[in-house]
Protein backbone atom coordinates (compact mmCIF):
# COMPACT_ATOMS: atom_id res chain seq x y z
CA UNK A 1 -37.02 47.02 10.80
CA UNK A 2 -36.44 45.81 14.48
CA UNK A 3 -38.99 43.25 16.08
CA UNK A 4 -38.59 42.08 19.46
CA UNK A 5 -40.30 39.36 21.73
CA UNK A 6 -39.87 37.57 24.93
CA UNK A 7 -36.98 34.88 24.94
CA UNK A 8 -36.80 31.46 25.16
CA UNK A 9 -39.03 31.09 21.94
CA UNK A 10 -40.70 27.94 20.91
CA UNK A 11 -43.43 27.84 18.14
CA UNK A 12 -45.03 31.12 17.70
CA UNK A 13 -41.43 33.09 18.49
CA UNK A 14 -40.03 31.46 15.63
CA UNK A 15 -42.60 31.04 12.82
CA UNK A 16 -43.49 34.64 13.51
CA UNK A 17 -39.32 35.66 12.57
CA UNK A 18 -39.79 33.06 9.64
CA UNK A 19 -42.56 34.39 8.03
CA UNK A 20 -41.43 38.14 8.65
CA UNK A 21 -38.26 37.31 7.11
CA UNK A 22 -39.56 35.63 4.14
CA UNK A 23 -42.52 37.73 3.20
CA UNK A 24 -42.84 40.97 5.02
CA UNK A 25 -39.05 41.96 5.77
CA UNK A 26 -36.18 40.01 4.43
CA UNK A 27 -33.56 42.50 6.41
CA UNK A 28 -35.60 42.72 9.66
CA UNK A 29 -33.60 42.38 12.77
CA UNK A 30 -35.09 40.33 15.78
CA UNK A 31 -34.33 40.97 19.53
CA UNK A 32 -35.53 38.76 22.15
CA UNK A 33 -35.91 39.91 25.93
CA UNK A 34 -37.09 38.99 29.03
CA UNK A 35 -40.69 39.99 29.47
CA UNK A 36 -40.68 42.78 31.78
CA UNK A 37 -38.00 43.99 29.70
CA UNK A 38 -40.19 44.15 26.55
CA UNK A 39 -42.03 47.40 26.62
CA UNK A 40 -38.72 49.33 27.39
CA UNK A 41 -36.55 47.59 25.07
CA UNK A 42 -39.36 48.21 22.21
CA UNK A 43 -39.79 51.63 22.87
CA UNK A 44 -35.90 52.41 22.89
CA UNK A 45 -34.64 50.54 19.72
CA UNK A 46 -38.07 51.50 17.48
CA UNK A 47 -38.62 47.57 17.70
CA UNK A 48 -42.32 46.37 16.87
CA UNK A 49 -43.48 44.16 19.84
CA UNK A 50 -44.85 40.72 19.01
CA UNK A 51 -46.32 37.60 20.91
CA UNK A 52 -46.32 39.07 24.29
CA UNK A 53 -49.94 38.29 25.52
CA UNK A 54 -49.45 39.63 28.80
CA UNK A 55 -49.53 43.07 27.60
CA UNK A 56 -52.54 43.88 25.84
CA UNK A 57 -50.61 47.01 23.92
CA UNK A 58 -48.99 44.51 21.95
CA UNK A 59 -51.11 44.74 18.61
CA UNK A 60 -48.88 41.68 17.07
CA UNK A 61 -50.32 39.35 19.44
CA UNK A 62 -52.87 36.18 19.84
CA UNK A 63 -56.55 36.89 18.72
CA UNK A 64 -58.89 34.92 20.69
CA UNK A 65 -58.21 30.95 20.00
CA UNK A 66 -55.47 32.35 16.96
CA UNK A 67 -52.06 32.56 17.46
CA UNK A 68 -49.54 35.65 16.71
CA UNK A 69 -48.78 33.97 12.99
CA UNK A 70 -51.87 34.51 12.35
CA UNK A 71 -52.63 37.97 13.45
CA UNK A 72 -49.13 39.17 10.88
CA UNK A 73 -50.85 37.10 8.15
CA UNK A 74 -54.00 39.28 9.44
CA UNK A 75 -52.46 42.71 8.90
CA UNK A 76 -49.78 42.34 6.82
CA UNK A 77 -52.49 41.39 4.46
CA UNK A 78 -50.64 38.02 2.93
CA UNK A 79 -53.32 36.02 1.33
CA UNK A 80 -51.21 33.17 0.21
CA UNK A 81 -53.83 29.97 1.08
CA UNK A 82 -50.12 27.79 1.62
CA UNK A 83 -49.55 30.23 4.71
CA UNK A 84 -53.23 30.15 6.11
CA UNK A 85 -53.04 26.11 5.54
CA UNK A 86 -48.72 26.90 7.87
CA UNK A 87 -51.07 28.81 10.27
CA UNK A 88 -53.39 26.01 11.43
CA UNK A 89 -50.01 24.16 11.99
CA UNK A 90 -48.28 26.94 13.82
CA UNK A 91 -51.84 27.45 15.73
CA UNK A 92 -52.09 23.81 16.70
CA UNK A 93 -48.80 23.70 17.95
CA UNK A 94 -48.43 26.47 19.72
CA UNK A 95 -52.20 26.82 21.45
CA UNK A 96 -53.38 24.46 24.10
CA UNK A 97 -56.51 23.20 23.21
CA UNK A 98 -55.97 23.98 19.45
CA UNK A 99 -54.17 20.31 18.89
CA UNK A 100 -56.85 19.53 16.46
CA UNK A 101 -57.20 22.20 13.89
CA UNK A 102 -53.88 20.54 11.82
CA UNK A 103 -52.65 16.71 11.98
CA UNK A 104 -49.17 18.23 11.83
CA UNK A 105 -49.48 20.45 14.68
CA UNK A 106 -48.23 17.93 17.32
CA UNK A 107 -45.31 16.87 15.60
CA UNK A 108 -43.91 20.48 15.46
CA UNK A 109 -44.73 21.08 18.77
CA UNK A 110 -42.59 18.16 19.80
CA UNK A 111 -39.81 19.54 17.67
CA UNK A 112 -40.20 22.96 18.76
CA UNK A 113 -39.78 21.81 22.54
CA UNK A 114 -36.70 19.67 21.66
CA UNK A 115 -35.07 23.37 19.89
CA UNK A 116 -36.00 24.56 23.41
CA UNK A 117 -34.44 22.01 25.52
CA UNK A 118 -31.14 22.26 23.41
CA UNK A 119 -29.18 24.96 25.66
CA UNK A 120 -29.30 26.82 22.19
CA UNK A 121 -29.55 30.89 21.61
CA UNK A 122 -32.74 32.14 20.15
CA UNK A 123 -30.84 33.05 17.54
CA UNK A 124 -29.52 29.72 16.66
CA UNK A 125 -33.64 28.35 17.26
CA UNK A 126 -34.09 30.96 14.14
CA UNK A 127 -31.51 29.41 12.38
CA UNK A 128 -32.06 25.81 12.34
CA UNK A 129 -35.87 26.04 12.58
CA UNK A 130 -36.16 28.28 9.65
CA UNK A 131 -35.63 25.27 7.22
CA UNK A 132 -37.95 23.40 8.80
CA UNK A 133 -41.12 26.30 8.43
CA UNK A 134 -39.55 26.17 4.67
CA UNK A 135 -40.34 22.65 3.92
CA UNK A 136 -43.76 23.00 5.82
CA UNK A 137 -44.59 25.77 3.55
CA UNK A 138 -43.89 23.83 0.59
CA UNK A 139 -45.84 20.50 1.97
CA UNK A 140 -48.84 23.02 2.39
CA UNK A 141 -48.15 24.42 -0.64
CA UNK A 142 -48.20 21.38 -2.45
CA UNK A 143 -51.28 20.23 -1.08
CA UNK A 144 -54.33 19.98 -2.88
CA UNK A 145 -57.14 22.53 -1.62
């Protein structure tokens, strides 16, 4: 499957593409656009649309104070409690005013923003980020209840 969002990604934009790739899709393709490009591009490459909260079509999108992770975890039906525990990070790191629901939440955001400030692709930000939503899933996954 295709799945596009806007570029530039920071939190959301790339623990979305991890936790597509690792539970949902382990083939799916991502494309990243600018924003007014999104509907367009979506429509002509059969790409689902995600974290785009400017356009309220987007079904993958945030939910009130929850971010897009959560909303895939929502529909895609993944119950694992490790990924709802990743969520509150992902949530607190990517939501302003949300800083509280995880202790780790800050820490990723700071790392997120220093991916962004890089010069790097989106596509690299996938790359080197995705080992670092690996080892948060096993710290939450690790953690007692």
């Amino acid at each position: 499957m295709k799945w596009i969002t806007r570029s530039n990604v920071k939190v959301d934009r790339v623990a979305c593409p991890w936790l597509i790739r690792r539970f949902i899709d382990p083939q799916a393709e991502f494309l990243f656009v600018r924003e007014e490009e999104l509907l367009d591009t979506a429509r002509r490459e059969g790409a689902i649309p995600f974290d785009a909260t400017r356009f309220p079509a987007v079904k993958l999108n945030h939910r009130g104070e929850r971010c897009t992770f959560e909303a895939i975890l929502e529909d895609y039906e993944l119950a694992d409690p490790a990924l709802h525990r990743l969520a509150l990070i992902v949530r607190g790191a990517d939501v302003n005013g949300q800083e509280h629901v995880s202790p780790e939440s800050l820490g990723l955001r700071a790392i997120a923003r220093g991916f962004a400030l890089s010069g790097i692709t989106d596509e690299e930000r996938l790359a080197r980020e995705f080992p670092l939503y690996d080892a948060l899933y096993e710290f939450v996954r690790h953690q007692p209840n």
